[in-house]
Protein backbone atom coordinates (compact mmCIF):
# COMPACT_ATOMS: atom_id res chain seq x y z
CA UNK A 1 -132.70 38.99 -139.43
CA UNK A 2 -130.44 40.33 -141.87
CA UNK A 3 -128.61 37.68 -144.34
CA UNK A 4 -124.74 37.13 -143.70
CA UNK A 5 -122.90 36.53 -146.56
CA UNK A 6 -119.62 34.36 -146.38
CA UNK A 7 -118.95 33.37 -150.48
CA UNK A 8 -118.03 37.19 -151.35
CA UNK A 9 -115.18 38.12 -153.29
CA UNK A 10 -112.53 40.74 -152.80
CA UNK A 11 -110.51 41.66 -155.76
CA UNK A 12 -107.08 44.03 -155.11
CA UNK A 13 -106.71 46.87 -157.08
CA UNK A 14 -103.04 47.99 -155.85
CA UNK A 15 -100.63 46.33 -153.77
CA UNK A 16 -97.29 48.33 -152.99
CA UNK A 17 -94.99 49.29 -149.92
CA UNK A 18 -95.36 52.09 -147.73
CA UNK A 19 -91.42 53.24 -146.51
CA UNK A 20 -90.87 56.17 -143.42
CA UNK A 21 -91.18 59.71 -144.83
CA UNK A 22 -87.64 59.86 -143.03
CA UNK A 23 -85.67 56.96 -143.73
CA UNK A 24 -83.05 56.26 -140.92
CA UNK A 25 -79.42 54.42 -140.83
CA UNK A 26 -79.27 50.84 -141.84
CA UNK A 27 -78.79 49.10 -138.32
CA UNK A 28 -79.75 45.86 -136.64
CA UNK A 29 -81.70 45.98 -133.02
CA UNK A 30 -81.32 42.70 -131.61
CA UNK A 31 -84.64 41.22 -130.01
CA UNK A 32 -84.95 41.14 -126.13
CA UNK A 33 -84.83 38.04 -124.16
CA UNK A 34 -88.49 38.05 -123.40
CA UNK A 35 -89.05 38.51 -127.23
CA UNK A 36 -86.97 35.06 -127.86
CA UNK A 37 -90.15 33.39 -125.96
CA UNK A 38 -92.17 34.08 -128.56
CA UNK A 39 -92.27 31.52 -131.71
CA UNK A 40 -92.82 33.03 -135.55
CA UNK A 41 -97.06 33.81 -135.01
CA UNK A 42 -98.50 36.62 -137.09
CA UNK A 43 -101.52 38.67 -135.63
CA UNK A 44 -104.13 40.11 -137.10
CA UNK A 45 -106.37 43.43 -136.13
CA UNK A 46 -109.08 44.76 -137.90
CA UNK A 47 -111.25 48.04 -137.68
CA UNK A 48 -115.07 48.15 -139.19
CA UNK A 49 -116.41 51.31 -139.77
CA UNK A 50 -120.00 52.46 -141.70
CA UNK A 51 -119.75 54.45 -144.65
CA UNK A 52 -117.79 58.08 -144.34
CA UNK A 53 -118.84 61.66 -145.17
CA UNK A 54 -117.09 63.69 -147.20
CA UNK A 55 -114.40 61.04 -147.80
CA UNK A 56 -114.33 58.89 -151.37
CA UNK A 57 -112.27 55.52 -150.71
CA UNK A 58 -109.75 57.15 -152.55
CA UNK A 59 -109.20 60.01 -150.01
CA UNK A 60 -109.01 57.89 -147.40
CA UNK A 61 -105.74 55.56 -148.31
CA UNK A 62 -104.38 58.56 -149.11
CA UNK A 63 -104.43 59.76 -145.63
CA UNK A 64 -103.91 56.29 -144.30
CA UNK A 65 -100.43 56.17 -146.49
CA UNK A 66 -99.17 59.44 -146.01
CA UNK A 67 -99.78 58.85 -141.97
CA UNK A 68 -98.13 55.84 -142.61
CA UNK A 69 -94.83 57.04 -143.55
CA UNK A 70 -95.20 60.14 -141.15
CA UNK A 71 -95.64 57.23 -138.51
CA UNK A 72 -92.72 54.94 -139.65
CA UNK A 73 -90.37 57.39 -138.91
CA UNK A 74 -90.72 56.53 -135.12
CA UNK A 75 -91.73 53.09 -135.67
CA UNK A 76 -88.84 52.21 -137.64
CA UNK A 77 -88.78 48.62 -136.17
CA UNK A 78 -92.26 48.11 -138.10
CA UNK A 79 -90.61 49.18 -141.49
CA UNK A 80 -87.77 46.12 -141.44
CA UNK A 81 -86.95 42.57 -141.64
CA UNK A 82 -86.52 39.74 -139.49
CA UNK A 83 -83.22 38.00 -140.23
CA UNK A 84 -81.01 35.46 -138.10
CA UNK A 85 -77.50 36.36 -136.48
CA UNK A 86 -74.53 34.81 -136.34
CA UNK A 87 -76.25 31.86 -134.03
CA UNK A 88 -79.50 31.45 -135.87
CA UNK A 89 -81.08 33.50 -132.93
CA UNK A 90 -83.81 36.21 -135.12
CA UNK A 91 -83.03 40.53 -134.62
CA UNK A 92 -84.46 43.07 -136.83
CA UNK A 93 -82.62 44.57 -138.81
CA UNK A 94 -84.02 48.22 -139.54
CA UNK A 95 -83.46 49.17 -143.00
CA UNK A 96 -86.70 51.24 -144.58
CA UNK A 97 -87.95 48.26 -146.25
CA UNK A 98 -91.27 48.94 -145.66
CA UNK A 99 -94.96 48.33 -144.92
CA UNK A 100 -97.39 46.12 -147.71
CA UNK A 101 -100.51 48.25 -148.13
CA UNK A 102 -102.85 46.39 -150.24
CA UNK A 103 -105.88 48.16 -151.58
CA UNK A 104 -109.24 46.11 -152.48
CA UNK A 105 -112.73 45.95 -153.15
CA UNK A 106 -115.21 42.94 -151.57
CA UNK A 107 -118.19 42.35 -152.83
CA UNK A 108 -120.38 42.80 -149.44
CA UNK A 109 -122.50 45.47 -147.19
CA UNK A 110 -121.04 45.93 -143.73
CA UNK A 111 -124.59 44.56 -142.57
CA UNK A 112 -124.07 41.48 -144.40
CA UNK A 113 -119.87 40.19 -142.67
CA UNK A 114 -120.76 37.03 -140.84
CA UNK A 115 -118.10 38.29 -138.34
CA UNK A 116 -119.31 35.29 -135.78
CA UNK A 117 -117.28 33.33 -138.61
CA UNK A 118 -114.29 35.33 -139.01
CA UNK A 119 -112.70 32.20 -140.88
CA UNK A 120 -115.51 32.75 -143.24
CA UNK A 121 -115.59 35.90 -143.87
CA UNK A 122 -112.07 37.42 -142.26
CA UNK A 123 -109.53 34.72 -142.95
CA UNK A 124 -107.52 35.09 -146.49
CA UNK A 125 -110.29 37.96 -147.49
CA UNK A 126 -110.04 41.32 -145.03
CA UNK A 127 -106.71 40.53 -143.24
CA UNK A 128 -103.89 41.21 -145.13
CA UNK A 129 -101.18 37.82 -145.14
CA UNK A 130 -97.73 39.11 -143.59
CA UNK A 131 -95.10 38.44 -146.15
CA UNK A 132 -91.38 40.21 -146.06
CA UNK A 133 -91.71 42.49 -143.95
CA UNK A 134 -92.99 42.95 -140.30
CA UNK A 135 -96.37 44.40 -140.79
CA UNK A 136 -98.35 44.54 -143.35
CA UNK A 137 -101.67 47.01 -143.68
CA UNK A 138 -105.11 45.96 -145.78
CA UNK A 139 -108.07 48.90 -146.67
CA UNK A 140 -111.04 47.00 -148.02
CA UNK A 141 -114.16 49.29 -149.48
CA UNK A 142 -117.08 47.43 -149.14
CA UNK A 143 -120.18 47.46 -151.38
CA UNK A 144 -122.15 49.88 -149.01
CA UNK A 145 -119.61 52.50 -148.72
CA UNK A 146 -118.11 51.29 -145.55
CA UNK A 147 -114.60 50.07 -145.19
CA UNK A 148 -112.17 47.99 -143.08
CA UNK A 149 -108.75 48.46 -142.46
CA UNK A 150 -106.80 45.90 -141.23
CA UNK A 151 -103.25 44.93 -140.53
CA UNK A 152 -100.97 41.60 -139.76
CA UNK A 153 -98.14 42.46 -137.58
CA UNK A 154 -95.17 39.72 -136.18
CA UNK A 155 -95.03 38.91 -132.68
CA UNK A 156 -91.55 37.78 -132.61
CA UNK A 157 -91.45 41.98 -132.45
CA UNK A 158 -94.33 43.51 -130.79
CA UNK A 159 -96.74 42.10 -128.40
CA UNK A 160 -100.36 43.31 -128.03
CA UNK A 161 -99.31 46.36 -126.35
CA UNK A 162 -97.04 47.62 -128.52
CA UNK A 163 -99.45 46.82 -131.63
CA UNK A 164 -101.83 49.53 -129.74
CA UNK A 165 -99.56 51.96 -129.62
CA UNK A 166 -98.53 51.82 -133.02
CA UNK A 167 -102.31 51.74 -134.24
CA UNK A 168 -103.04 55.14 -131.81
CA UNK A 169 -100.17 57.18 -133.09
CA UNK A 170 -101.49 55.61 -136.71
CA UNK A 171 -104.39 57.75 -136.08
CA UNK A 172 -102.92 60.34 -134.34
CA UNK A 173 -101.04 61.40 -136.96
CA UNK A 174 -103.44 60.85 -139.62
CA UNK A 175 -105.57 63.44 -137.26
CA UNK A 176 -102.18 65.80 -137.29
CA UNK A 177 -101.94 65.57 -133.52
CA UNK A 178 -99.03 65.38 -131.46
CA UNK A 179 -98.20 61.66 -130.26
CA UNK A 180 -99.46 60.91 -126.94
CA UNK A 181 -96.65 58.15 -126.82
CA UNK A 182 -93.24 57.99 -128.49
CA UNK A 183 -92.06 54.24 -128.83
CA UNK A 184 -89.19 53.40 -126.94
CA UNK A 185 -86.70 50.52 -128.26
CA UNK A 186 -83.91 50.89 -125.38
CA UNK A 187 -83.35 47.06 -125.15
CA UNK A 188 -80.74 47.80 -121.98
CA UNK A 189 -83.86 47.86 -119.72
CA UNK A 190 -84.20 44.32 -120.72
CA UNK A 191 -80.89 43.34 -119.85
CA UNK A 192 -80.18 40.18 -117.95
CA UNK A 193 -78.56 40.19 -114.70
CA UNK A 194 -75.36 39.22 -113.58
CA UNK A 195 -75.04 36.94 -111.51
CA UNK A 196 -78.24 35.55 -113.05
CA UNK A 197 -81.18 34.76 -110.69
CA UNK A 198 -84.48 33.38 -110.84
CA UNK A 199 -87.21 30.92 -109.11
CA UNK A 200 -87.73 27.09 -110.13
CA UNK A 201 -91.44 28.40 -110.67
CA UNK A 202 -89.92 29.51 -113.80
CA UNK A 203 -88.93 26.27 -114.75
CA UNK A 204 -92.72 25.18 -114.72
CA UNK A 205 -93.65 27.66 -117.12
CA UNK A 206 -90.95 27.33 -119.76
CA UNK A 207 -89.33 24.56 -121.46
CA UNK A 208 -86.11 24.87 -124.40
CA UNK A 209 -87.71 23.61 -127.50
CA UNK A 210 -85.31 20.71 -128.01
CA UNK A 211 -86.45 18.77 -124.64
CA UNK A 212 -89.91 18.28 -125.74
CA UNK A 213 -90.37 14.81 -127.13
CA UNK A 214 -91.83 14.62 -130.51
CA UNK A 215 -95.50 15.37 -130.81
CA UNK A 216 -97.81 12.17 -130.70
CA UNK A 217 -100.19 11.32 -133.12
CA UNK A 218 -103.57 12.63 -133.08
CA UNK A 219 -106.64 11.45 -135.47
CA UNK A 220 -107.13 13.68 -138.42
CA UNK A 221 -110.09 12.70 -139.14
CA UNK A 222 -111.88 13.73 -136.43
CA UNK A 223 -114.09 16.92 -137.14
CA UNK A 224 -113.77 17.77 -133.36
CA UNK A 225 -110.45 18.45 -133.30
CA UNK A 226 -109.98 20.93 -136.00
CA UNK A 227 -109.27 24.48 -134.69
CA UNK A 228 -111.77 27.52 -135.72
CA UNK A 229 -112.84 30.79 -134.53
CA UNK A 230 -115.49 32.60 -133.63
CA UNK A 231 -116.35 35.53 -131.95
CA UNK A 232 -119.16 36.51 -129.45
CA UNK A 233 -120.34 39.02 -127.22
CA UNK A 234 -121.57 38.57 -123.65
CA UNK A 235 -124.10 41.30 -121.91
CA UNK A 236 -122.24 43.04 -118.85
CA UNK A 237 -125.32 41.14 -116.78
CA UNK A 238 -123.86 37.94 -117.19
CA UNK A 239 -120.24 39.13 -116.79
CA UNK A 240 -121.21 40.30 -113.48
CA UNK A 241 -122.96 37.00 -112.67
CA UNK A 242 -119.90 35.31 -112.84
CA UNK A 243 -117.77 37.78 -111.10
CA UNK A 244 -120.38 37.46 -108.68
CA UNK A 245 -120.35 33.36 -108.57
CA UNK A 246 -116.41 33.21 -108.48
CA UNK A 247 -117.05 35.08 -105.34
CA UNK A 248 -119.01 33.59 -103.42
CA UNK A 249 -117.01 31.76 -100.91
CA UNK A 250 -114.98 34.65 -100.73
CA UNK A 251 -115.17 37.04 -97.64
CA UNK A 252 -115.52 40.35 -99.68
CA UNK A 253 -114.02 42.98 -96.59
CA UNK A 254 -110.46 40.18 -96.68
CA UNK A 255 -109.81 41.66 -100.26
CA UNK A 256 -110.27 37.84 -101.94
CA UNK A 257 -112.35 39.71 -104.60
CA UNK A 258 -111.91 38.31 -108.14
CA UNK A 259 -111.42 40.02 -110.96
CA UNK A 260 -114.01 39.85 -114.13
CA UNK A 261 -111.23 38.27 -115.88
CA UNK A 262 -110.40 35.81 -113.56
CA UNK A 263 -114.21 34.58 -112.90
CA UNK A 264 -114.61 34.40 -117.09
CA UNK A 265 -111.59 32.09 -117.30
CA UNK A 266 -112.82 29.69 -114.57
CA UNK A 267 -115.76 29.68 -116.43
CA UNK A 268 -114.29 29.12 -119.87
CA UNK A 269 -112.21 26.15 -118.11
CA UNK A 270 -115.42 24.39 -116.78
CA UNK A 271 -117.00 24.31 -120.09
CA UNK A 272 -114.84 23.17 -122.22
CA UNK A 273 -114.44 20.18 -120.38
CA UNK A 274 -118.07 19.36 -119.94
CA UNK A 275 -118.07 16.55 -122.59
CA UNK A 276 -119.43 13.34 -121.12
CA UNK A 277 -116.93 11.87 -123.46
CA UNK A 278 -114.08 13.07 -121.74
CA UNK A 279 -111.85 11.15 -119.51
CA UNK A 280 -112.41 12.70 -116.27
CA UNK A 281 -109.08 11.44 -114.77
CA UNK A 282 -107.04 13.80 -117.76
CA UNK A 283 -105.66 16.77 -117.26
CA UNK A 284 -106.39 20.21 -118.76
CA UNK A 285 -104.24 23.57 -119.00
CA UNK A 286 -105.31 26.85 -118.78
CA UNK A 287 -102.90 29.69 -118.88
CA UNK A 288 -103.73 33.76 -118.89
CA UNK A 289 -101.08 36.24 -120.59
CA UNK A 290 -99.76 38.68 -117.88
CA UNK A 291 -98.37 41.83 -119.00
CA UNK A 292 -95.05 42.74 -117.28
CA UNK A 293 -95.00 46.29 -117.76
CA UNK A 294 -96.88 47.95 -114.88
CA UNK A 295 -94.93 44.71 -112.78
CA UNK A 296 -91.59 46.28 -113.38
CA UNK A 297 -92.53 49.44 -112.66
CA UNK A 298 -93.53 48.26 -109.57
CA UNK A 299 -94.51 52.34 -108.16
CA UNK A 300 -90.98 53.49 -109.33
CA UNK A 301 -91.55 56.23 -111.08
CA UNK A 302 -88.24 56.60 -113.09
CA UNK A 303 -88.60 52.84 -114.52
CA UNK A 304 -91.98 54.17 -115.83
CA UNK A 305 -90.64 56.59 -117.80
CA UNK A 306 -88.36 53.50 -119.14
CA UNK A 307 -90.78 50.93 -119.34
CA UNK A 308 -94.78 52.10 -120.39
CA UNK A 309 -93.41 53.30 -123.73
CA UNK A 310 -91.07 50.30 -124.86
CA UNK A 311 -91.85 48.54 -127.82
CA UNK A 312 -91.50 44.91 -128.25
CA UNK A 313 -92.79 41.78 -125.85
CA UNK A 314 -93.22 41.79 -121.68
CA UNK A 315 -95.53 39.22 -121.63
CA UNK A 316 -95.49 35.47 -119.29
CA UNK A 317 -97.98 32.83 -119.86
CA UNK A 318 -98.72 31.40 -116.12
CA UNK A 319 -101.08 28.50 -116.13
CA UNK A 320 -102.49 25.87 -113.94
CA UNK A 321 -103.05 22.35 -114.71
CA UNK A 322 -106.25 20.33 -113.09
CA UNK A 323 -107.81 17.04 -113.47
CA UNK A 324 -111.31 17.56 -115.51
CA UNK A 325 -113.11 15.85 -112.62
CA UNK A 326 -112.30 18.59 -110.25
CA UNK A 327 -112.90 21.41 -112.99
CA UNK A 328 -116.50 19.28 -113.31
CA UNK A 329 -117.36 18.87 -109.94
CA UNK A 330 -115.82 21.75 -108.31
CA UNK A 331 -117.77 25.28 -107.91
CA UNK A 332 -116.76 28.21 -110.25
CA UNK A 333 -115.47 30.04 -106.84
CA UNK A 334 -112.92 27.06 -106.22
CA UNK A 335 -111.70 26.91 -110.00
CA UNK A 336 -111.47 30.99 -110.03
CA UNK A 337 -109.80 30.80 -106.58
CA UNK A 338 -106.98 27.87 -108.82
CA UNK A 339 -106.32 30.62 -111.06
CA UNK A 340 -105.67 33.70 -108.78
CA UNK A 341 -103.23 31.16 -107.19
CA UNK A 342 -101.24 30.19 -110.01
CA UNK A 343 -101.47 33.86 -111.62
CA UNK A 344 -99.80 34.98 -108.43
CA UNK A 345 -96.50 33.80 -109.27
CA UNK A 346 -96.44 35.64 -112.38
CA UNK A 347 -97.36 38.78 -111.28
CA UNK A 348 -94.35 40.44 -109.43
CA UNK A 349 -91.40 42.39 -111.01
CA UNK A 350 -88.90 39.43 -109.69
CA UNK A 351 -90.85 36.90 -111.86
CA UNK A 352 -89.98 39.17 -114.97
CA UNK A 353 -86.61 39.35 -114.19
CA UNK A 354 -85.81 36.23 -113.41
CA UNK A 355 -87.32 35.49 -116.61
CA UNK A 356 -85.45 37.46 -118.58
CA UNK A 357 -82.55 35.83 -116.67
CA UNK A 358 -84.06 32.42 -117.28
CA UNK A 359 -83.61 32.81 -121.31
CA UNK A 360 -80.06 34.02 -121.15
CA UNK A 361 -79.24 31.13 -119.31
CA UNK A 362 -80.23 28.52 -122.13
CA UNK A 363 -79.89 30.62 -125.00
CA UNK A 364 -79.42 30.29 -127.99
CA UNK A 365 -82.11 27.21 -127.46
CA UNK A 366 -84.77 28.30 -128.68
CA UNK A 367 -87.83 27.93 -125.71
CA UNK A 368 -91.45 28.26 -125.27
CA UNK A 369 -94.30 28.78 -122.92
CA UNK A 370 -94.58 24.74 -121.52
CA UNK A 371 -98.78 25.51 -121.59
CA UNK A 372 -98.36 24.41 -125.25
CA UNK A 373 -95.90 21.31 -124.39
CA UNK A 374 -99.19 19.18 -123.94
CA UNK A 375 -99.39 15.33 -123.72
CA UNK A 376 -102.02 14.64 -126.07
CA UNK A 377 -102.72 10.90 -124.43
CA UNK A 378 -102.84 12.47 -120.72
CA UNK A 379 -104.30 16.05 -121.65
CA UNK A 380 -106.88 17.84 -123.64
CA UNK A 381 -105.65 20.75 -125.36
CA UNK A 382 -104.73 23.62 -123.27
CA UNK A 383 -106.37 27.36 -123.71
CA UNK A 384 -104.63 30.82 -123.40
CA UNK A 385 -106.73 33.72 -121.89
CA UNK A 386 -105.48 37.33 -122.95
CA UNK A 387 -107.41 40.42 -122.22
CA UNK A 388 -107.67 42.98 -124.06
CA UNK A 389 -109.28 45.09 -122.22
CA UNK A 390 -107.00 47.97 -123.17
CA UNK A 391 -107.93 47.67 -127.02
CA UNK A 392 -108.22 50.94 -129.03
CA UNK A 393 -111.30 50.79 -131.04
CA UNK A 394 -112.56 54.32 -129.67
CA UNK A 395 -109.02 56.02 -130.56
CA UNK A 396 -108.68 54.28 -133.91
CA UNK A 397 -110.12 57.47 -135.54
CA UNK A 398 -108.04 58.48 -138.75
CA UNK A 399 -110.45 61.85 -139.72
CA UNK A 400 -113.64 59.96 -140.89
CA UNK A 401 -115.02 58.92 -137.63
CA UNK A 402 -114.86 56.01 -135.24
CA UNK A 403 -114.99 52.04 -136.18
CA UNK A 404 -118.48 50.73 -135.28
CA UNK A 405 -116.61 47.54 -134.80
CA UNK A 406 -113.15 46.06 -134.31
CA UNK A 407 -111.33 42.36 -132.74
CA UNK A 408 -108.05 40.67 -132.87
CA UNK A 409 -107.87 37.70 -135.15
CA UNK A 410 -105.46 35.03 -134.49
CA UNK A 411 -105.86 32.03 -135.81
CA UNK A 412 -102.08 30.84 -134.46
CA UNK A 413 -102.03 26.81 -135.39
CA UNK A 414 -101.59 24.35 -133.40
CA UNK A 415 -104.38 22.65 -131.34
CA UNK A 416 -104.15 25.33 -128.07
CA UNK A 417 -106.86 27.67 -128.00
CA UNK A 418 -106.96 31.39 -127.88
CA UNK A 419 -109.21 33.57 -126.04
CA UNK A 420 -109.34 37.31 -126.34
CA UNK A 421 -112.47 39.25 -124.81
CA UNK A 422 -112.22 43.11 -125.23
CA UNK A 423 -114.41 45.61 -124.73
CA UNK A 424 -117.68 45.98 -126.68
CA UNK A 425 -117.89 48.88 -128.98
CA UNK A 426 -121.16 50.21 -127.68
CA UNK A 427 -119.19 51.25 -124.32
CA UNK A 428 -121.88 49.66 -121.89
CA UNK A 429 -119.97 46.97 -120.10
CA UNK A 430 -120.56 44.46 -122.68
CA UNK A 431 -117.74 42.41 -123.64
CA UNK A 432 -116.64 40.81 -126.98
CA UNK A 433 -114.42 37.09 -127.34
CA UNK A 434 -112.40 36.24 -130.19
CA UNK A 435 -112.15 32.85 -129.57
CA UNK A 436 -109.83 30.06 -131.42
CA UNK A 437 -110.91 26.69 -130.30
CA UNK A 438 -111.33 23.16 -131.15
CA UNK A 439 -114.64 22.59 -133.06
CA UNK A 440 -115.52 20.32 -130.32
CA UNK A 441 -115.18 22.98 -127.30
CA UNK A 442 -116.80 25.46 -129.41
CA UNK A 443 -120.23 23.11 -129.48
CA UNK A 444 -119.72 22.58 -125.96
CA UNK A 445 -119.75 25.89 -125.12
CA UNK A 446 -122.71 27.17 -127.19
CA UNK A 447 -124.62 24.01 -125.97
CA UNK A 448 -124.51 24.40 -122.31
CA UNK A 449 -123.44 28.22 -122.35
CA UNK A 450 -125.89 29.60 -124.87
CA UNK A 451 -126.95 32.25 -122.16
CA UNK A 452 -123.88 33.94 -121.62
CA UNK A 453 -121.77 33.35 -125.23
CA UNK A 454 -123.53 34.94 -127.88
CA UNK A 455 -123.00 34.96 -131.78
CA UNK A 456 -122.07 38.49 -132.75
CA UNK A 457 -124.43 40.15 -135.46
CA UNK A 458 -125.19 43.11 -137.12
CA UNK A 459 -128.29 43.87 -135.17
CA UNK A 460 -125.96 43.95 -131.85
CA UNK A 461 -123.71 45.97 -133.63
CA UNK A 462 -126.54 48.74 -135.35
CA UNK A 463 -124.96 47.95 -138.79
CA UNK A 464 -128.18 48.99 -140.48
């Protein structure tokens, strides 16, 4: 068992801003109605990766900069400000300020990251804090001769998606290829309708800011409710267990199957409310993050041209709401069979534009996803699902090799959880979860789910 290390120290040898290669026209790009959803969060992305040959730390920012700026040029949105318009509403305005690259040293082997405790050994150390600007970049040389590189991005301006692309053409360039996607910012495509149109389902999803009432007291002092993450990874076995369990009052040849995502979720929303403590007549949320892209395309092959290489956020946060007595007592199909229901109003190209035409209708109120509305007497806190399934780690190769490791980190406040499983690195099926929880759902989880959740380690990973 090798010894994790959490009480290193990174010192930063250079901090300074990274501009396009090819700086473009002061202008402002105003943000898109589905980007209004989203409130001022910063994510975080990081990439592991063993020690290089034939590259000295110093080589590598070097190429990592000079991609940088080669990459800027089409990413131009990454390289400016947030600022408010004439109604307080945020747009970017585009004007070469700039990405923070920070250069530093930490005191710590590769084998030795305690990366089940990212807010140990992650947090405030290896992911750069967004300041000014949009994005902001981190390359950490570690005291084996590995190295991370890391970046904090806004998602007021770029959802998961769009974060991918940027990190691929990152690479790509560093790699001198050709871009396998230029980013699109055509915000017409966006545009609301006229005369506006959409379902009262939308209504359920998303409130204006101003009509919640003012958030109730909660008790500080308890340990259980304080917010931490941790990350795991679950053998493709068990994944298929519970694929296999949220379908087994399902007639397979009716095309009922659930998805692998679907069957983790119901399973996530049985366990953390397993406490004997809780008040089984309560409620509890669970939403899952749908993308809208492939939903507006919707087979047309013209709006794909438009739509798979926009930047910016197409995301809805559908989510169903069940007394913890039936999430107890009920079977895994049942709860899995709760979420396919409630996802299915989220996943149509009407849904996305009647969203879009939902904002326009109360802007400039600000408005949210109502999954994070919560009662606090009536409700335990509600948990957000998002796969990324789609994440880069085998493309995030800048000339030295591929990352041995990499996982979203976002730690976003608040008392809702965040779930993100992605693919393992060793390609077999195996998944991994970032997961930001309450303290208390974390011990649930690991106490009666200690067979499917495990704490990632170095020996999974082959760091040695």
């Amino acid at each position: 068992m090798v010894h994790v290390k959490r009480d290193f120290e990174v010192k930063v040898s250079k901090n300074e801003v990274v501009v396009p290669v090819l700086p473009i026209q002061e202008n402002k790009l105003p943000l898109s109605n589905l980007d209004l959803l989203l409130p001022p969060m910063n994510v975080g992305i990081f990439f592991c990766y063993k020690k290089p040959k034939n590259f000295t730390f110093d080589l590598i920012v070097v190429v990592l900069k000079k991609a940088l700026a080669q990459t800027l040029v089409s990413y131009s949105a990454f390289a400016g400000e947030l600022v408010k318009n004439d109604v307080g509403e945020p747009e970017l305005l585009c004007n070469n300020r700039g990405v923070d690259f920070v250069e530093a040293l930490a005191d710590v082997e590769l084998k030795e990251l305690d990366l089940y405790n990212p807010d140990a050994t992650v947090e405030g150390k290896l992911v750069p804090k967004r300041q000014q600007g949009l994005l902001a970049i981190q390359a950490t040389q570690l005291k084996c001769g590995g190295l991370l590189v890391a970046c904090t991005f806004s998602h007021q301006v770029a959802d998961a998606y769009s974060a991918n692309m940027f990190l691929v053409s990152w690479a790509e360039m560093a790699m001198s290829k050709p871009l396998s996607q230029t980013p699109s910012f055509r915000r017409s495509i966006l545009f609301p309708r006229r005369p506006a149109s959409y379902d009262l389902s939308v209504d359920n999803m998303y409130v204006p800011i101003s009509s919640l009432p003012p958030p109730e007291a909660t008790d500080e002092d308890d340990d259980d409710q304080i917010a931490i993450s941790r990350i795991y990874y679950i053998v493709s076995d068990r994944i298929n267990d519970l694929q296999a369990l949220a379908n087994a009052d399902n007639d397979s040849s009716s095309g009922k199957k659930r998805t692998k995502l679907e069957a983790f979720s119901a399973f996530l929303w049985k366990m953390i409310v397993t406490s004997e403590f809780t008040r089984t007549d309560n409620f509890c949320r669970l939403g899952i993050v749908v993308d809208g892209r492939t939903r507006l395309i919707n087979g047309d092959e013209n709006q794909e041209k438009l739509i798979k290489p926009y930047f910016g956020n197409v995301l809805s946060i559908p989510f169903g709401e069940k007394k913890i007595e039936e999430l107890k007592e009920k079977p895994l199909s049942w709860v899995a069979n709760e979420i396919h229901e409630f996802l299915g109003t989220a996943v149509t190209k009407e849904h996305f534009l009647g969203l879009i035409d939902w904002v326009e209708d109360h802007r400039p109120d600000p408005c949210l996803a109502k999954i994070y509305g919560a009662r606090v007497s009536e409700e335990e806190p509600a948990v957000v699902v998002s796969s990324g399934q789609h994440f880069p780690v085998k493309k995030m190769d800048f000339g030295w090799g591929e990352p041995c490791f990499g996982s979203y980190h976002f730690p976003w406040g608040g008392k809702s959880g965040y779930v993100m499983p992605m693919p393992s690195p060793k390609g077999n099926g195996d998944w991994i979860v970032y997961m930001h929880l309450l303290k208390g759902q974390l011990e649930l989880i690991e106490k009666n789910a200690a067979d499917v959740f495990c704490p990632l380690n170095s020996e999974y990973l082959c760091f040695n």
